[in-house]
Structures are given as structure tokens and as C-alpha cells.
Protein backbone atom coordinates (compact mmCIF):
# COMPACT_ATOMS: atom_id res chain seq x y z
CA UNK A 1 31.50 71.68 -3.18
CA UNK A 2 34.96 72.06 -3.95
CA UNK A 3 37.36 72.75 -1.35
CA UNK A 4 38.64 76.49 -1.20
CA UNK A 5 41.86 77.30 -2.16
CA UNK A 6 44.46 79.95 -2.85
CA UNK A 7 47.47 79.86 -5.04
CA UNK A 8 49.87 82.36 -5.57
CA UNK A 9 52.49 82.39 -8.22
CA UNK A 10 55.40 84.76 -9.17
CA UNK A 11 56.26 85.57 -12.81
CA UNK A 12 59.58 87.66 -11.18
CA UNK A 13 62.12 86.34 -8.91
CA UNK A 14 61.43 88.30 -6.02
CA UNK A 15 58.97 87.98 -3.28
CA UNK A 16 55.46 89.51 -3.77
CA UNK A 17 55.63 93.47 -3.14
CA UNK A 18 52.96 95.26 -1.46
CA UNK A 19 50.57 96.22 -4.68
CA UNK A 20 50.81 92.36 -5.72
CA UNK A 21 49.86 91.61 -1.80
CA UNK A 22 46.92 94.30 -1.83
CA UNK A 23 45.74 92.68 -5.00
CA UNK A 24 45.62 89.27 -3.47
CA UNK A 25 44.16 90.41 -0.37
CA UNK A 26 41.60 92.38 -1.77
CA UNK A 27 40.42 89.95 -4.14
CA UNK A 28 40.34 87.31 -1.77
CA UNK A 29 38.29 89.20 0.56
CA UNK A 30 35.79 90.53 -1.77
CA UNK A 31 35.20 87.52 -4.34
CA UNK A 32 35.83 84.44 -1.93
CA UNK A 33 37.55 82.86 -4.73
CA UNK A 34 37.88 78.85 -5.24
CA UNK A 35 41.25 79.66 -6.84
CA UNK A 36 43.07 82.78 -7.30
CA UNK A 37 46.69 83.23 -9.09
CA UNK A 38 48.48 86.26 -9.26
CA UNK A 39 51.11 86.50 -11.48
CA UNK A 40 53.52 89.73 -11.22
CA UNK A 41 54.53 90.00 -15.32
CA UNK A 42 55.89 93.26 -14.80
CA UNK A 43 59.15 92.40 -15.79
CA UNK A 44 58.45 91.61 -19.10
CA UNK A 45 57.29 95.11 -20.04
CA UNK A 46 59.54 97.40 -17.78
CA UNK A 47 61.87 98.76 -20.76
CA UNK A 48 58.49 99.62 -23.07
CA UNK A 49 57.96 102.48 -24.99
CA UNK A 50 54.86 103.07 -22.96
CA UNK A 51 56.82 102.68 -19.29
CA UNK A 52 59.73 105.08 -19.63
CA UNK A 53 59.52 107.62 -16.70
CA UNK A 54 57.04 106.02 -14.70
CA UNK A 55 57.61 105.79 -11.16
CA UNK A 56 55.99 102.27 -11.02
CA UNK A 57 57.86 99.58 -13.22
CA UNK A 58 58.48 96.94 -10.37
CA UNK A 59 54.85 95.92 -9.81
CA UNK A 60 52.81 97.09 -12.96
CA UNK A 61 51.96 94.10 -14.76
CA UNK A 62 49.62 91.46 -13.27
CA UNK A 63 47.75 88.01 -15.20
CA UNK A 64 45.16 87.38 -13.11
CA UNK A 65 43.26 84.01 -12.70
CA UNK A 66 40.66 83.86 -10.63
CA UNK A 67 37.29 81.65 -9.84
CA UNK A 68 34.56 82.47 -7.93
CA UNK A 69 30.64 82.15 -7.57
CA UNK A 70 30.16 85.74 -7.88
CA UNK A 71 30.42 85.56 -11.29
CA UNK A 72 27.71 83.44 -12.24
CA UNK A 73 25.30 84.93 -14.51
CA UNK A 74 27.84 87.71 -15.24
CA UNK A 75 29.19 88.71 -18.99
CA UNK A 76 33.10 88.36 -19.31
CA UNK A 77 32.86 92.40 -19.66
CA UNK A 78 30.67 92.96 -16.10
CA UNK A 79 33.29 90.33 -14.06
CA UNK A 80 36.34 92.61 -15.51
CA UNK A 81 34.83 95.55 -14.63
CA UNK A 82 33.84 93.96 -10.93
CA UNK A 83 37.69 93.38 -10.81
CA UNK A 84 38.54 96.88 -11.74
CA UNK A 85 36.23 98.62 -8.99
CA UNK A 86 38.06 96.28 -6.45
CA UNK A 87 41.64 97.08 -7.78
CA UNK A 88 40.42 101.02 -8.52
CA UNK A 89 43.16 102.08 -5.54
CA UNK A 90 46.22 99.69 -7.55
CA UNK A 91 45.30 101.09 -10.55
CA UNK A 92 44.38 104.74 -10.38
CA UNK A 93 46.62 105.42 -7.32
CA UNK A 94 49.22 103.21 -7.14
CA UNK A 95 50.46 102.72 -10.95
CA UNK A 96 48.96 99.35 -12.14
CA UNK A 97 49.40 100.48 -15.45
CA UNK A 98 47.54 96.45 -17.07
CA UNK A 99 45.66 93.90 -15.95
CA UNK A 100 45.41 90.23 -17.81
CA UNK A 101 42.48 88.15 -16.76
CA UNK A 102 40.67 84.89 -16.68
CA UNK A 103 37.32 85.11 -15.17
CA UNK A 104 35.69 82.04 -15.13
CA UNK A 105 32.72 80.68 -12.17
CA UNK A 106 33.54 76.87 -10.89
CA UNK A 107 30.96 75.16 -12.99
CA UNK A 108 32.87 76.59 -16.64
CA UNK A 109 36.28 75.23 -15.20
CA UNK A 110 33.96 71.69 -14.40
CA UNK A 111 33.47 71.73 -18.05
């Protein structure tokens, strides 16, 4: 069994804010993942056509790569959606306006 462990980067310069914290913390509590990184890309798409006037540009943008037996014998489209219902509060609350992800169990990253 490999080892659990947590990694966090950060796409932006600045320390993680509270939605990239809840997002960590929630998916670490409710997947038990072998490896998690959360990667604030909001930066990158703050002056988009698509963000002008929202009140969330800081912490909006997330990649998202995270492995975890709770997966297995899911479809690619059922894990995203199990990520969705745990981030429903970030995203239909809080302004997490996109969500890049790698889903994967431990035995696919063996491979």
C-alpha cells in the first residue's frame, strides 16, 4: 500500500486563500486521497471576457489532481461529478467559476 500523502501547489504567488483551503480540506476529508494537488490558475483568466464584473477573480480557477480508491470502478464522467457534489458550496456559492481535473485511482497511475 502506498504511503498517503498530500501535496499542495500554488499556480499564484500568494498563499492559499480560503476557497483554495476549503477545496483541499474538503477533498481530503471526503476522498482520502493518496495524492491531491491543488493548483490556484486563477490568475491566468482574471482579465477574460467571461470574468469582467465578477466579484470572485482571486480564487476562481483551480487544476485539480487527485488519486484515490474511491474511484475505482467509476467512469471519468461519475468521478467529476463526485468532485462537483463535494465542491457544490465553492462553486454555486462562492464563485468557482472552472474546475480542471485529473481523476485517476492508484492502480492507473501504477501503470
Amino acid at each position: 500500500m502506498l504511503a498517503r500523502q498530500f501535496v499542495r501547489t500554488m499556480a499564484s504567488k500568494t498563499s492559499g486563500g480560503p476557497i483554495e483551503l476549503a477545496i483541499i480540506e474538503k477533498l481530503t476529508k471526503e476522498l482520502k486521497p493518496e495524492s491531491l494537488e491543488v493548483a490556484n490558475d486563477s490568475w491566468k483568466h482574471a482579465s477574460h471576457h467571461g470574468m469582467r464584473g465578477a466579484e470572485n477573480t482571486t480564487e476562481s480557477h483551480f487544476r485539480i489532481d487527485v488519486v484515490s480508491d474511491l474511484f475505482q470502478g467509476k467512469t471519468q464522467p461519475a468521478r467529476h461529478r463526485l468532485v462537483y457534489g463535494i465542491l457544490k458550496e465553492e462553486i454555486e456559492v462562492k464563485g468557482v467559476h472552472a474546475l480542471q481535473m485529473k481523476t485517476k485511482t492508484p492502480a492507473e497511475v501504477k501503470k
